[in-house]
N, C-alpha and C. Protein backbone atom coordinates (compact mmCIF):
# COMPACT_ATOMS: atom_id res chain seq x y z
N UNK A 1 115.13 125.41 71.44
CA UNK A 1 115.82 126.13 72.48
C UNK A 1 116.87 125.21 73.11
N UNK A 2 118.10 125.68 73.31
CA UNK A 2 118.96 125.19 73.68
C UNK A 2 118.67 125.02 75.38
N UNK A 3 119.39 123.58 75.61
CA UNK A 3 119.33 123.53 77.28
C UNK A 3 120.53 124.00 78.15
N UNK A 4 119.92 124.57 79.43
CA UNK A 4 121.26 124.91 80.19
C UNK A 4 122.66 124.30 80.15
N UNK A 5 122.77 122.77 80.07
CA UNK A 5 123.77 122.37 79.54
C UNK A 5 124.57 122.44 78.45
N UNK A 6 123.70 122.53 77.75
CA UNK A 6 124.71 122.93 76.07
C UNK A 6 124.64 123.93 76.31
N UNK A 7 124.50 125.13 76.61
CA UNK A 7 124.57 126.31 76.49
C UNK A 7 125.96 126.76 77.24
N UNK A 8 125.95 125.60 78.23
CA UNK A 8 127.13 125.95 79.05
C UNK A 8 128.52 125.30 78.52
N UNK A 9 128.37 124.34 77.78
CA UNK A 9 129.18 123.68 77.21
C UNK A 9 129.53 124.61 75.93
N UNK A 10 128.98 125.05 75.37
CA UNK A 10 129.49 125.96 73.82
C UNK A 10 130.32 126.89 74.32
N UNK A 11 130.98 127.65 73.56
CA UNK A 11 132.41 128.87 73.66
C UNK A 11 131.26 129.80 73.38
N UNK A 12 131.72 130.80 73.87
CA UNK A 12 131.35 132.25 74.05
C UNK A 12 131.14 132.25 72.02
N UNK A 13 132.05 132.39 71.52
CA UNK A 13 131.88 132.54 70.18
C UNK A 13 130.92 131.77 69.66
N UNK A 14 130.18 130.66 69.58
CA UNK A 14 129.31 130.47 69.45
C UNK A 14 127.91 130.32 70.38
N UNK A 15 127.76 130.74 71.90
CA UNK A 15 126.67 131.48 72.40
C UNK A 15 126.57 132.51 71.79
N UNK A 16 127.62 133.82 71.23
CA UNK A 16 127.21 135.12 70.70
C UNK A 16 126.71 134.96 69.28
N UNK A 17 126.75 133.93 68.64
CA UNK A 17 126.44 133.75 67.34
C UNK A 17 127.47 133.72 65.91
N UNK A 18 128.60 133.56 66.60
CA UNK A 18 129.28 132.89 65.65
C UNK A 18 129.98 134.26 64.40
N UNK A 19 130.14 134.25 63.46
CA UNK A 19 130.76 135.61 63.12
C UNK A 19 129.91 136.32 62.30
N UNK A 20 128.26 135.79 62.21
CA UNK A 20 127.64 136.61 61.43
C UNK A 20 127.48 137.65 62.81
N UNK A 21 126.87 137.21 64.24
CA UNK A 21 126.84 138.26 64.86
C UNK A 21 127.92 139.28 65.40
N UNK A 22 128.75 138.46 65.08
CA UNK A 22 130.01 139.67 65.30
C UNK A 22 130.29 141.06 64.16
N UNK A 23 129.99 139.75 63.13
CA UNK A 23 130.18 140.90 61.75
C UNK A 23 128.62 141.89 62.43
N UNK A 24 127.63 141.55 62.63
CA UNK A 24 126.96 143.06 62.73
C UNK A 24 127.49 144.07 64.09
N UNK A 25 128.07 143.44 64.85
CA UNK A 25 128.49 144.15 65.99
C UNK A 25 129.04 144.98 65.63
N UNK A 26 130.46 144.42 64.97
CA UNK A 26 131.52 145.51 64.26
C UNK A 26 130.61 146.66 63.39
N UNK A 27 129.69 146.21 62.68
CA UNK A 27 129.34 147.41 61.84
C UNK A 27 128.45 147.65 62.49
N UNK A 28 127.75 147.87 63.75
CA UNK A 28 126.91 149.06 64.56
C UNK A 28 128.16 149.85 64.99
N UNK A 29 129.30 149.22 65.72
CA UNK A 29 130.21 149.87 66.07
C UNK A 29 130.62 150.84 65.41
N UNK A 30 131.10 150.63 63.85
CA UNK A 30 131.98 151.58 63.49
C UNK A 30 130.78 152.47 62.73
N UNK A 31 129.77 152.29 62.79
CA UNK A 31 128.64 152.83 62.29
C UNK A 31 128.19 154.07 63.30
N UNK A 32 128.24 153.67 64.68
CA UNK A 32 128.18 154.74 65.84
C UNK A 32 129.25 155.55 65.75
N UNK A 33 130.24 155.44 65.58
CA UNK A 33 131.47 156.17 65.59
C UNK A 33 131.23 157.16 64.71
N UNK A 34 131.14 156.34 63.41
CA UNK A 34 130.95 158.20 62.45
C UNK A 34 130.05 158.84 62.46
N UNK A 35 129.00 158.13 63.26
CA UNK A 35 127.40 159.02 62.86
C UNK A 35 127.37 159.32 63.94
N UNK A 36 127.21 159.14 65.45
CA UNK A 36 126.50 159.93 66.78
C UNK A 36 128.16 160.60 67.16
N UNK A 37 127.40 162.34 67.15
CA UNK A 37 128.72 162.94 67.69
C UNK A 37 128.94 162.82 69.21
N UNK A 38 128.64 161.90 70.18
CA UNK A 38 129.26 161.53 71.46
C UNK A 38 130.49 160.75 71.12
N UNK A 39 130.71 160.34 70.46
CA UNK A 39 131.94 159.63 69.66
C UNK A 39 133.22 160.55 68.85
N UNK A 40 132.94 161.27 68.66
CA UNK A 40 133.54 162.22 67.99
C UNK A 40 135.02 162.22 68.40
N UNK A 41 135.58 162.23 69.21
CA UNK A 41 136.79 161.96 70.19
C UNK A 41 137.03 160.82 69.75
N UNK A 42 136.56 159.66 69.31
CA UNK A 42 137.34 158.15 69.54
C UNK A 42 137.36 158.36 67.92
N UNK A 43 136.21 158.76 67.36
CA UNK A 43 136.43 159.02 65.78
C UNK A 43 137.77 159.12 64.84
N UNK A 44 138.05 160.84 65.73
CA UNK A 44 139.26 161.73 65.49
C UNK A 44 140.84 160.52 65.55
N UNK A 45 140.46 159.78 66.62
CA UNK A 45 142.20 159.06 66.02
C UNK A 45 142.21 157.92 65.42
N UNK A 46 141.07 157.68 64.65
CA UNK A 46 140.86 156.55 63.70
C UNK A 46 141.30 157.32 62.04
N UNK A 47 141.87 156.04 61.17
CA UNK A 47 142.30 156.76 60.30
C UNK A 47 140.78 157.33 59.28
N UNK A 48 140.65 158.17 58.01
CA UNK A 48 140.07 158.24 57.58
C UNK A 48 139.12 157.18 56.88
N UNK A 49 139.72 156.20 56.80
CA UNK A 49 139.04 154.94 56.02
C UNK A 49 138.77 154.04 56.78
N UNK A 50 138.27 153.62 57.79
CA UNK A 50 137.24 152.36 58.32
C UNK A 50 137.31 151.35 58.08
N UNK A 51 137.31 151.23 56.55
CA UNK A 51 137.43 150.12 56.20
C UNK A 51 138.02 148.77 56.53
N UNK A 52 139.34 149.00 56.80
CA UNK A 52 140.55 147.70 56.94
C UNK A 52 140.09 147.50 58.64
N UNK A 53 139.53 148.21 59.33
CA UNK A 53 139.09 147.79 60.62
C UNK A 53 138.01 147.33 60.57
N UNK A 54 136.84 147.56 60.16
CA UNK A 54 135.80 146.78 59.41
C UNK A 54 135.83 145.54 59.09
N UNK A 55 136.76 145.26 58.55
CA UNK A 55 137.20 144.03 57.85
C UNK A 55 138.11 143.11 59.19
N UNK A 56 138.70 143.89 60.24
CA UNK A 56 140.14 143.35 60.79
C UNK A 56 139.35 142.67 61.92
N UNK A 57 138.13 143.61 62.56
CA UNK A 57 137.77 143.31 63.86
C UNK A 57 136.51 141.99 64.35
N UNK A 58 135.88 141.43 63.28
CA UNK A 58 135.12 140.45 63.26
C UNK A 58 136.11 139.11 63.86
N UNK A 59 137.18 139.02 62.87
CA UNK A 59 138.13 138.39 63.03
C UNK A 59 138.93 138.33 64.44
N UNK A 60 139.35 139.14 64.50
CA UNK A 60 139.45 139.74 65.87
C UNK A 60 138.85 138.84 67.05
N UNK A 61 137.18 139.41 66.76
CA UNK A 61 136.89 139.33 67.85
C UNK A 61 136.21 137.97 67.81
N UNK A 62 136.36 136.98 66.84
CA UNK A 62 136.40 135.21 66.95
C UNK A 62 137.16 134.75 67.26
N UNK A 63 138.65 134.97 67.34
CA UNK A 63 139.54 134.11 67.77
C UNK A 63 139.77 134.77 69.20
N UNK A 64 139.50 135.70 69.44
CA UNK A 64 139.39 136.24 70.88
C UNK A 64 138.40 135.51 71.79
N UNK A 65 136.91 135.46 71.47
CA UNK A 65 135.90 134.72 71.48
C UNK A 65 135.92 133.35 71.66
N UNK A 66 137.08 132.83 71.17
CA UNK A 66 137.57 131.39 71.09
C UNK A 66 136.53 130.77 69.64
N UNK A 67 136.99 131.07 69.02
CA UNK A 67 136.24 131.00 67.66
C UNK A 67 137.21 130.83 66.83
N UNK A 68 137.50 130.75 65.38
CA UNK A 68 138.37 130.57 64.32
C UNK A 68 139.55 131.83 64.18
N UNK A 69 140.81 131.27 64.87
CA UNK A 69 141.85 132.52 65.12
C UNK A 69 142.69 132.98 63.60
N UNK A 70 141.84 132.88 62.77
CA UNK A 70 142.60 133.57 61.78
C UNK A 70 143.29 134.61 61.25
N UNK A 71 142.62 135.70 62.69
CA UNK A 71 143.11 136.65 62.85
C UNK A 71 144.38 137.13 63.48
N UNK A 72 144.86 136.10 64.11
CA UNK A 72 146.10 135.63 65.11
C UNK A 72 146.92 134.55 63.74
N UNK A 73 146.52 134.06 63.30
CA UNK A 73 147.46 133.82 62.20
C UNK A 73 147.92 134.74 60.76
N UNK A 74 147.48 135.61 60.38
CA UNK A 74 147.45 136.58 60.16
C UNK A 74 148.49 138.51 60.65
N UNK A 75 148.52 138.15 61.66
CA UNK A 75 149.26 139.40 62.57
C UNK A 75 149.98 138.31 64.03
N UNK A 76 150.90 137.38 63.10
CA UNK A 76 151.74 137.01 64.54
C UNK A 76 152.11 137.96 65.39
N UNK A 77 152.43 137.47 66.47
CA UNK A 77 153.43 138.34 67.47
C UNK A 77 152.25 139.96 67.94
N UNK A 78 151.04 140.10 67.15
CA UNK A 78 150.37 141.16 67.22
C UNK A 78 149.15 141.30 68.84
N UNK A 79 149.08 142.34 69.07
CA UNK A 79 147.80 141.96 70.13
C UNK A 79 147.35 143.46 70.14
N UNK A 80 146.33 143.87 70.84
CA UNK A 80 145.37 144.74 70.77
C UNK A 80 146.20 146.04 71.21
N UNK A 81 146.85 145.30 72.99
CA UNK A 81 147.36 146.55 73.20
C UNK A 81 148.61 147.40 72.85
N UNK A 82 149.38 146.24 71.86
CA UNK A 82 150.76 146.50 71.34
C UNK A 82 149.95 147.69 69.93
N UNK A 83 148.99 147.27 69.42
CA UNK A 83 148.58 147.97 68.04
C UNK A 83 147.64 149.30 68.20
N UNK A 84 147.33 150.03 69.57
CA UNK A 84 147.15 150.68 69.79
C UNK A 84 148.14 151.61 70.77
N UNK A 85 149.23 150.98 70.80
CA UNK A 85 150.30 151.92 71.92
C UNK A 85 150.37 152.93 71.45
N UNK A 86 150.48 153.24 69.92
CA UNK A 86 150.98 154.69 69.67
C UNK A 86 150.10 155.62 69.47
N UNK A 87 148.22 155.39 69.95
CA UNK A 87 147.79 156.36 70.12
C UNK A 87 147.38 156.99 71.43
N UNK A 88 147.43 158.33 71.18
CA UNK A 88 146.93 159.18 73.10
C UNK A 88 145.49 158.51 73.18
N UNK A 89 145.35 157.58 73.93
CA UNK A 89 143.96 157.04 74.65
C UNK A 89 143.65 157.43 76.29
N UNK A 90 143.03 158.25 76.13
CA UNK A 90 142.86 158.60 77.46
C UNK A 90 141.46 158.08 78.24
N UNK A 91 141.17 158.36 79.06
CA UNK A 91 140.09 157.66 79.77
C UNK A 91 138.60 158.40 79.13
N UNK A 92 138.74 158.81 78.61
CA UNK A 92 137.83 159.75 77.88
C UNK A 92 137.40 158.89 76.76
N UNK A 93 138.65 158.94 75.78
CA UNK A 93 138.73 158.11 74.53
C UNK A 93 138.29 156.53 75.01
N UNK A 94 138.61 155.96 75.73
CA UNK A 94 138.73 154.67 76.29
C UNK A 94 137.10 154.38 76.67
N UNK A 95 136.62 155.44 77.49
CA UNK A 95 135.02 155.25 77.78
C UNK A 95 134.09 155.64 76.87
N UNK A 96 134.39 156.32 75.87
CA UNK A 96 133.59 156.38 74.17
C UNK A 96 133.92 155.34 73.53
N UNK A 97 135.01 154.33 73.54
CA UNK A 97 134.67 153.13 73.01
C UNK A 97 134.61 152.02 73.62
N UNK A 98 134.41 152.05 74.82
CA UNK A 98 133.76 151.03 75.60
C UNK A 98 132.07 151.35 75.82
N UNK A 99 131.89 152.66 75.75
CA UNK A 99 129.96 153.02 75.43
C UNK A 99 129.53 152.51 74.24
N UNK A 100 130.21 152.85 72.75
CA UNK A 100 130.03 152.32 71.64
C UNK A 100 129.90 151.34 71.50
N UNK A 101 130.76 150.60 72.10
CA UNK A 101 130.91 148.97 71.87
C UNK A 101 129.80 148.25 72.50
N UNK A 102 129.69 148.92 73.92
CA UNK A 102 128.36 148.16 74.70
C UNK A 102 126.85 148.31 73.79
N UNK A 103 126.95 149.74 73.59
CA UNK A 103 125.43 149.84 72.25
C UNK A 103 125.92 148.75 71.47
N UNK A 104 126.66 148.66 70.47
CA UNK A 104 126.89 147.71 69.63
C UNK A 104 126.37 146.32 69.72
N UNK A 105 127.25 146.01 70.91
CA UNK A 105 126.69 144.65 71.77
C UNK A 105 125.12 144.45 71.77
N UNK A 106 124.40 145.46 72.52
CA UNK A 106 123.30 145.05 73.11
C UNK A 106 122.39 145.16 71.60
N UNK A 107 122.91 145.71 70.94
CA UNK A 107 122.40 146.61 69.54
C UNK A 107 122.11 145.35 68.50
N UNK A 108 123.12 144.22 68.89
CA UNK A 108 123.70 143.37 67.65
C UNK A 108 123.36 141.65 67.91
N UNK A 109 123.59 141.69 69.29
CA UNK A 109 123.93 140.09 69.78
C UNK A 109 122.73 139.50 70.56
N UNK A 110 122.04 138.19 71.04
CA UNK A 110 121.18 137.82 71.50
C UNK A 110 120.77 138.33 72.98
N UNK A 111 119.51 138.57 72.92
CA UNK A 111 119.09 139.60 73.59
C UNK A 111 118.63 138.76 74.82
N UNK A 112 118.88 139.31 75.91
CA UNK A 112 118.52 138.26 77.57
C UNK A 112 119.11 137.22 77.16
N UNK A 113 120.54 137.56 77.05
CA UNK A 113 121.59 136.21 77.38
C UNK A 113 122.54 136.38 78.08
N UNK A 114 123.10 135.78 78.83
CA UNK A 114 124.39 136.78 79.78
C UNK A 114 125.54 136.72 79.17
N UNK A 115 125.73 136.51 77.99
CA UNK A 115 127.05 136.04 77.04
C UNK A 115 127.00 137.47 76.29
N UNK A 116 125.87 137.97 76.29
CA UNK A 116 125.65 138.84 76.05
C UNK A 116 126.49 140.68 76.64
N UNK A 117 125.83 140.41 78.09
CA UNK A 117 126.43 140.96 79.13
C UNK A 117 127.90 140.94 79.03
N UNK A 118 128.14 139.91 79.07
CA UNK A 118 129.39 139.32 79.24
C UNK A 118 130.54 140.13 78.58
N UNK A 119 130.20 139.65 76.92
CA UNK A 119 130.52 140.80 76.14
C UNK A 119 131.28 142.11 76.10
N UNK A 120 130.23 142.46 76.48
CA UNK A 120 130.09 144.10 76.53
C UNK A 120 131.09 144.47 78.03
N UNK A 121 130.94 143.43 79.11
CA UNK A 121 131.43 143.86 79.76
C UNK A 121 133.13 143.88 79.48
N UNK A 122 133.44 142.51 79.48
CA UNK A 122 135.05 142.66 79.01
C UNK A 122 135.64 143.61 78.30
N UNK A 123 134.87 143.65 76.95
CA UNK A 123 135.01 144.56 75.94
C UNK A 123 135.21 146.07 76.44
N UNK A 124 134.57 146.40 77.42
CA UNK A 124 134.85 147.76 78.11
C UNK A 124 136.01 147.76 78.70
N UNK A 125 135.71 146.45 79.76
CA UNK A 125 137.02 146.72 80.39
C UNK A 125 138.00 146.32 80.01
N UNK A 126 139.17 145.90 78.99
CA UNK A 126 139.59 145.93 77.97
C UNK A 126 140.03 147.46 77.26
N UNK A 127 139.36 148.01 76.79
CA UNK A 127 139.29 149.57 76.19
C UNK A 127 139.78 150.25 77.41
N UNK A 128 139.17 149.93 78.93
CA UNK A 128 139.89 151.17 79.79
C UNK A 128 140.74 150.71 80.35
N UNK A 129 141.47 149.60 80.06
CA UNK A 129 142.61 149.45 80.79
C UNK A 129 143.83 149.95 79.92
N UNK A 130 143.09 150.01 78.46
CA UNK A 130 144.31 150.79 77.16
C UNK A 130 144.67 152.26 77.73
N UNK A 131 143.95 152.77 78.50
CA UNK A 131 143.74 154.45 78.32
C UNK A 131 145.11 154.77 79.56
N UNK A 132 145.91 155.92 79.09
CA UNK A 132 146.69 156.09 79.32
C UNK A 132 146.86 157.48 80.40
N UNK A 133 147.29 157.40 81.73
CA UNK A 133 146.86 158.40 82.49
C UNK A 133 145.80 158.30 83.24
């Protein structure tokens, strides 16, 4: 067991576990999306194939995390809210994937940790500051 000190000393990306736990985050995430119809709305303006987001958002969310930004080398000049401008996100859309994401979180990542919390919380708020209106 790690001590309060190192724990406080490590990056968020590795308190959450580094990108195997991200990689399962992402796939509870996009796993909730197509399967529980409370989602159904955030579903609808995703393209048909999953996939390349599947693949995009682990990445993503390590160099965000402060983890290995390969994903930022990869999509210079790119950021979350520039690559979602051109869809209608409304506060609706915005709070189905900030719910998703929090299941995901709590679903995926170390359990009674506040990095944990943490998470989920940004991650929401983040999603509703995209929503438009």
């Amino acid at each position: 067991m790690a001590t309060p000190a190192a724990t406080a000393s490590q990056g968020a990306f590795d308190r959450i576990g580094g990108h195997a736990v991200l990689r399962r985050i992402t796939d509870r995430f996009y796993d909730l999306m197509e399967q529980d119809p409370a989602y159904a709305g955030l579903r609808a303006i995703h393209a048909p194939d999953l996939a390349p987001m599947r693949a995009s958002l682990p990445s993503f969310l390590a160099g965000w995390s402060g983890g290995p930004r390969d994903w930022w080398d990869k999509n210079p000049g790119k950021c979350m809210v520039s690559l979602h401008a051109p869809f209608a996100i409304d506060r609706d859309i915005a709070g189905q994937w900030a719910d998703a994401m929090r299941r995901a979180v709590f679903d995926s990542a170390p359990a009674d940790d506040p990095i944990t919390e943490a998470l989920a919380d940004v991650l929401g708020r983040m999603a509703l500051g995209m929503a438009k209106g």
